[in-house]
N, C-alpha and C. Protein backbone atom coordinates (compact mmCIF):
# COMPACT_ATOMS: atom_id res chain seq x y z
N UNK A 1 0.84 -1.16 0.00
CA UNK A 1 0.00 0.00 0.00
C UNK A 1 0.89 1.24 0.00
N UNK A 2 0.35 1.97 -0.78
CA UNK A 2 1.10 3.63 -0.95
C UNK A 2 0.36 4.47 -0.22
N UNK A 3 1.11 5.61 0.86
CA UNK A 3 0.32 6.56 1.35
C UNK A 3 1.05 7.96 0.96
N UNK A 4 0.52 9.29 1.07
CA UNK A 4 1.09 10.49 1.14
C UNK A 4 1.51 10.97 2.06
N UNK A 5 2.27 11.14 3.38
CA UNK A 5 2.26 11.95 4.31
C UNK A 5 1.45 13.06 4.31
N UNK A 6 0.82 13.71 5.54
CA UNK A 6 -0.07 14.72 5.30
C UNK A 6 0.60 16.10 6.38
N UNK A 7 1.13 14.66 7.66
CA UNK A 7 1.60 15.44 8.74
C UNK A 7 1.82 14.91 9.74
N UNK A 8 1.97 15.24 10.71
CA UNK A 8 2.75 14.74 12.17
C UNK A 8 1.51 14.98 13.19
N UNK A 9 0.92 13.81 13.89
CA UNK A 9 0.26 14.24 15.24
C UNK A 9 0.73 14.34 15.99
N UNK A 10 2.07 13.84 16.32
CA UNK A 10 2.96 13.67 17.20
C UNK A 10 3.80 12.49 17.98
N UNK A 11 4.38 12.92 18.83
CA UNK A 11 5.43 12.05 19.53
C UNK A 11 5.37 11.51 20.80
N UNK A 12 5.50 10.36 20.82
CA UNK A 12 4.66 9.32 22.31
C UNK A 12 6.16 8.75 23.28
N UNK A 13 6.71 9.27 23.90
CA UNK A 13 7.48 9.04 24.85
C UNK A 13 7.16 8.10 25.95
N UNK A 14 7.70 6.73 26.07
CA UNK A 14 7.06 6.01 27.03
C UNK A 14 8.39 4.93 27.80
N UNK A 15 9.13 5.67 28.88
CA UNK A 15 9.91 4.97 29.39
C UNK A 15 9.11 3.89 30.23
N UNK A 16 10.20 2.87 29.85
CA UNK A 16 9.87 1.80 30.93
C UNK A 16 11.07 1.59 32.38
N UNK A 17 10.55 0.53 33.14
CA UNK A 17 11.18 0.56 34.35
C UNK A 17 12.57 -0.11 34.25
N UNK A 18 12.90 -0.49 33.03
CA UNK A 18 14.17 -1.38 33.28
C UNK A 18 15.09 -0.28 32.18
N UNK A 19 14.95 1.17 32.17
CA UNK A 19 15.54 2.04 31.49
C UNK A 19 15.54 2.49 30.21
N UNK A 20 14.55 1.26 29.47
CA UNK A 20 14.67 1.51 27.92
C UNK A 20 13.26 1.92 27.44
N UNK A 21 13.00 2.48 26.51
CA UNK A 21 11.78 3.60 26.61
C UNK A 21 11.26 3.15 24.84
N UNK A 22 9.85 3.28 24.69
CA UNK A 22 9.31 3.40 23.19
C UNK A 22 8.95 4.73 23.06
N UNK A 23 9.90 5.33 21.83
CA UNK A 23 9.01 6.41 20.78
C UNK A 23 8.34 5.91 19.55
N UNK A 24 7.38 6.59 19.86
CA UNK A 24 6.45 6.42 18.83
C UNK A 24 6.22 7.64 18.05
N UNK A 25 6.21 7.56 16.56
CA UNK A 25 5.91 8.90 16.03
C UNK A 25 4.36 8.81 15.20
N UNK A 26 3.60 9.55 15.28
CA UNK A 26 2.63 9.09 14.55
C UNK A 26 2.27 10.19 13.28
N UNK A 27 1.73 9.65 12.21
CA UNK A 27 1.82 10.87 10.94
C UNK A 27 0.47 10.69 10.62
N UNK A 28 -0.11 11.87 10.04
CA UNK A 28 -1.29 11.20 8.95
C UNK A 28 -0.99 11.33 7.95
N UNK A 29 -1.52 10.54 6.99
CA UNK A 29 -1.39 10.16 5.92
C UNK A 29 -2.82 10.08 4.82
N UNK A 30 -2.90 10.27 3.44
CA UNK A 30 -3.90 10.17 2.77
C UNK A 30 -3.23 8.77 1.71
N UNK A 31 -4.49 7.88 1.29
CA UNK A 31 -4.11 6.61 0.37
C UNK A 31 -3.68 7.08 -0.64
N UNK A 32 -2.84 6.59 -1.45
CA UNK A 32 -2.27 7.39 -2.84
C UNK A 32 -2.49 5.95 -3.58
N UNK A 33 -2.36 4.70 -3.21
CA UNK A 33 -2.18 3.32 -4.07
C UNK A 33 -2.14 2.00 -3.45
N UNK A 34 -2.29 1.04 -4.16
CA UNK A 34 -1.88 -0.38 -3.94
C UNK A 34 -2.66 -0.87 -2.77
N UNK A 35 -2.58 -2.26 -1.80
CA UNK A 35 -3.31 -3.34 -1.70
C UNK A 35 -2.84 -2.75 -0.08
N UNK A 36 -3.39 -3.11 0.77
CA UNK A 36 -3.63 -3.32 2.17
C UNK A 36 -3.41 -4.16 2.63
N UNK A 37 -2.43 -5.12 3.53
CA UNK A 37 -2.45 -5.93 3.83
C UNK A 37 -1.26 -6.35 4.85
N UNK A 38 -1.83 -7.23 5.77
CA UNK A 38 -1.33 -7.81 6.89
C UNK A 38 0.53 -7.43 6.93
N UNK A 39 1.17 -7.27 7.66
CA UNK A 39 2.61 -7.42 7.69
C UNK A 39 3.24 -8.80 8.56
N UNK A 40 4.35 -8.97 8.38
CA UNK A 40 4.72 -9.89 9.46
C UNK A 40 4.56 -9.63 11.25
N UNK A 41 4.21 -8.41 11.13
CA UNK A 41 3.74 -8.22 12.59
C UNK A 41 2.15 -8.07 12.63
N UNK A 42 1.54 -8.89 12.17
CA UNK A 42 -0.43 -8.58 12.33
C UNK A 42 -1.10 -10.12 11.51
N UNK A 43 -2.24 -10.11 11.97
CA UNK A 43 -2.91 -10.91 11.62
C UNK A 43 -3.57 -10.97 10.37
N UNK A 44 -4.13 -9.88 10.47
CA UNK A 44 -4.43 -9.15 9.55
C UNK A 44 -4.65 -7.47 9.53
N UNK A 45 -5.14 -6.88 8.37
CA UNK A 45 -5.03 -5.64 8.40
C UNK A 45 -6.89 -5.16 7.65
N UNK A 46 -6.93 -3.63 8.17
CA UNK A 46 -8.48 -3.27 7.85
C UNK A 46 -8.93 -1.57 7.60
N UNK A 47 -9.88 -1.00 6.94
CA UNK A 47 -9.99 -0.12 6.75
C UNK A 47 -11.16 0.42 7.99
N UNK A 48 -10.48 1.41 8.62
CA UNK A 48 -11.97 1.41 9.72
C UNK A 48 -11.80 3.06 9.60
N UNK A 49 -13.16 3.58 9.80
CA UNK A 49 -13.79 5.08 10.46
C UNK A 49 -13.16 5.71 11.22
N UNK A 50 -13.08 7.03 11.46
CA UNK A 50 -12.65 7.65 12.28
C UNK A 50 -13.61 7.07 14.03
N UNK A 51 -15.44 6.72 13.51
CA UNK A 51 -16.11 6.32 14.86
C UNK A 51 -15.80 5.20 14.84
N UNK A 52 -15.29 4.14 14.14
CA UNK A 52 -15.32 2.79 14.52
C UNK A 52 -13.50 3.18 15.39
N UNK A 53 -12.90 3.43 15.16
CA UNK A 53 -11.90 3.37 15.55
C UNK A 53 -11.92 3.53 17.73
N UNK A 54 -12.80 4.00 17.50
CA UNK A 54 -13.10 4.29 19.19
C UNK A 54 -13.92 3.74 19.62
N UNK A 55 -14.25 2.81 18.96
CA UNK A 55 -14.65 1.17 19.52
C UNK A 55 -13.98 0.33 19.71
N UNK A 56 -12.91 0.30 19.20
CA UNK A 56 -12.05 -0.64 19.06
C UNK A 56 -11.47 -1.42 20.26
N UNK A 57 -10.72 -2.34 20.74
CA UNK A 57 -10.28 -2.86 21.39
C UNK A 57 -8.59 -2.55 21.55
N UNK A 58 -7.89 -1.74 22.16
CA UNK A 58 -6.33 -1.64 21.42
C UNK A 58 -5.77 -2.17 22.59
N UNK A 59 -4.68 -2.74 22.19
CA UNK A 59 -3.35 -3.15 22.99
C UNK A 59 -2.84 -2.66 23.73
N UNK A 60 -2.11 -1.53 23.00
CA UNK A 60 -1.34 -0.77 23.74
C UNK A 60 -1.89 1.08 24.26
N UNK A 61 -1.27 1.51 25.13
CA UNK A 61 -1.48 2.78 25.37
C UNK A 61 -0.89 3.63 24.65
N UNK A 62 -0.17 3.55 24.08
CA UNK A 62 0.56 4.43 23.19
C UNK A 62 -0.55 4.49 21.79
N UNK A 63 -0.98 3.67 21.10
CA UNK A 63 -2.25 3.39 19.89
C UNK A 63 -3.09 4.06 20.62
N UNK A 64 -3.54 3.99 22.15
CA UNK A 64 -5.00 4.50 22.20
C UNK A 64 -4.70 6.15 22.24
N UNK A 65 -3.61 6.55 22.59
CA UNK A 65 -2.61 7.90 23.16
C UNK A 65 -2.88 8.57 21.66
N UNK A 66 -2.42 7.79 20.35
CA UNK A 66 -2.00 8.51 19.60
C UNK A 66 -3.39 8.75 18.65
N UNK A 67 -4.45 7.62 18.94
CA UNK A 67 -5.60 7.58 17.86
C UNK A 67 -6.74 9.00 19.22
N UNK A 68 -6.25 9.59 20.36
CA UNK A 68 -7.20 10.13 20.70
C UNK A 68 -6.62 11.68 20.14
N UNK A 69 -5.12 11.72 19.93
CA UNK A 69 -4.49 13.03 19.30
C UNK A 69 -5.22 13.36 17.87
N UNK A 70 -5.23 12.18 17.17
CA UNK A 70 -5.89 12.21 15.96
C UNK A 70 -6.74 12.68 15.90
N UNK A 71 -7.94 12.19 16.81
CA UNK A 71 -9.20 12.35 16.64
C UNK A 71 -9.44 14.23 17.06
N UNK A 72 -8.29 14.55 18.52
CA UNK A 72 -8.49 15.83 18.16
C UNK A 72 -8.12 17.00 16.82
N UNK A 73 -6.97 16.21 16.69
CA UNK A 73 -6.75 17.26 15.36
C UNK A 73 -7.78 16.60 13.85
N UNK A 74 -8.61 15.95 13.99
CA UNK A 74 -9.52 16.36 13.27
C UNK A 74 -10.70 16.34 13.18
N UNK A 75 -11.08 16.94 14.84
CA UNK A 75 -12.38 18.02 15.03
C UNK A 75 -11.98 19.12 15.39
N UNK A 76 -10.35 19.91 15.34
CA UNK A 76 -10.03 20.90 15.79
C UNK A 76 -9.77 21.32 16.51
N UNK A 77 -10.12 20.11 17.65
CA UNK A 77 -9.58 20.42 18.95
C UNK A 77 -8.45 20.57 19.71
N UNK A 78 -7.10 20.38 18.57
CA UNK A 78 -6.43 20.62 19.78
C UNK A 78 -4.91 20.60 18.50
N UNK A 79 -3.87 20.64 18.61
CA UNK A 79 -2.39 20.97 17.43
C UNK A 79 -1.45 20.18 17.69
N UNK A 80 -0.38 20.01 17.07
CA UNK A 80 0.51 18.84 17.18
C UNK A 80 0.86 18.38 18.76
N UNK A 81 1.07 17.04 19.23
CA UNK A 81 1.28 16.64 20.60
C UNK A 81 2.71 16.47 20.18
N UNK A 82 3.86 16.69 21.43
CA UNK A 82 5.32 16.21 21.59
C UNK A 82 4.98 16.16 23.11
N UNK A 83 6.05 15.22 23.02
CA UNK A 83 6.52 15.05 24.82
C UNK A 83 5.80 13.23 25.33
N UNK A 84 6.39 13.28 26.54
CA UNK A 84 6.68 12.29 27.61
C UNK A 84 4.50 12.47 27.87
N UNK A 85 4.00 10.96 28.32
CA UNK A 85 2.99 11.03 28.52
C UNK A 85 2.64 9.95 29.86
C-alpha cells in the first residue's frame, strides 16, 4: 500500500522501568495506491472510520494515546502533541 504523508500528530514518549523507553511517532497520511495488507507483525489488516476506531479494542497505550491526538486534530480540537505522557 502507498500513502502520502499529510503530517505529524505527534510524539509518544514512554519509558519503561528497566531504562529503555518506546518512541512512537505518529503521521497522517492520505491513500495514494496499492493493496492493504497484513505485515509480518499482524494478523491481519483493515480499513476502519474515524467512529469505529473508538470502539475498538487496542493493545497498547501508546495506539489508544495517539488515535485520541488524531481524533483531536480532526475536530479541531487541539495541534501537534510532543513530549513524555
Amino acid at each position: 500500500m502507498r500513502v502520502a504523508v499529510t503530517g505529524l500528530i505527534g510524539l509518544y514518549h514512554r519509558p519503561d522501568p528497566d531504562g529503555m523507553a518506546d518512541l512512537v511517532i505518529g503521521y497522517s497520511a492520505v491513500y495514494t495506491g496499492g493493496v492493504l495488507a497484513a505485515g509480518d507483525d499482524a494478523s491481519e489488516a483493515g480499513w476502519f472510520s474515524g467512529e469505529a476506531l473508538e470502539n475498538l479494542p487496542l493493545a497498547l497505550a501508546t495506539t489508544e494515546r495517539l488515535l485520541a491526538w488524531w481524533h483531536e486534530l480532526r475536530t479541531g480540537q487541539a495541534s501537534q502533541h510532543f513530549g513524555e505522557q
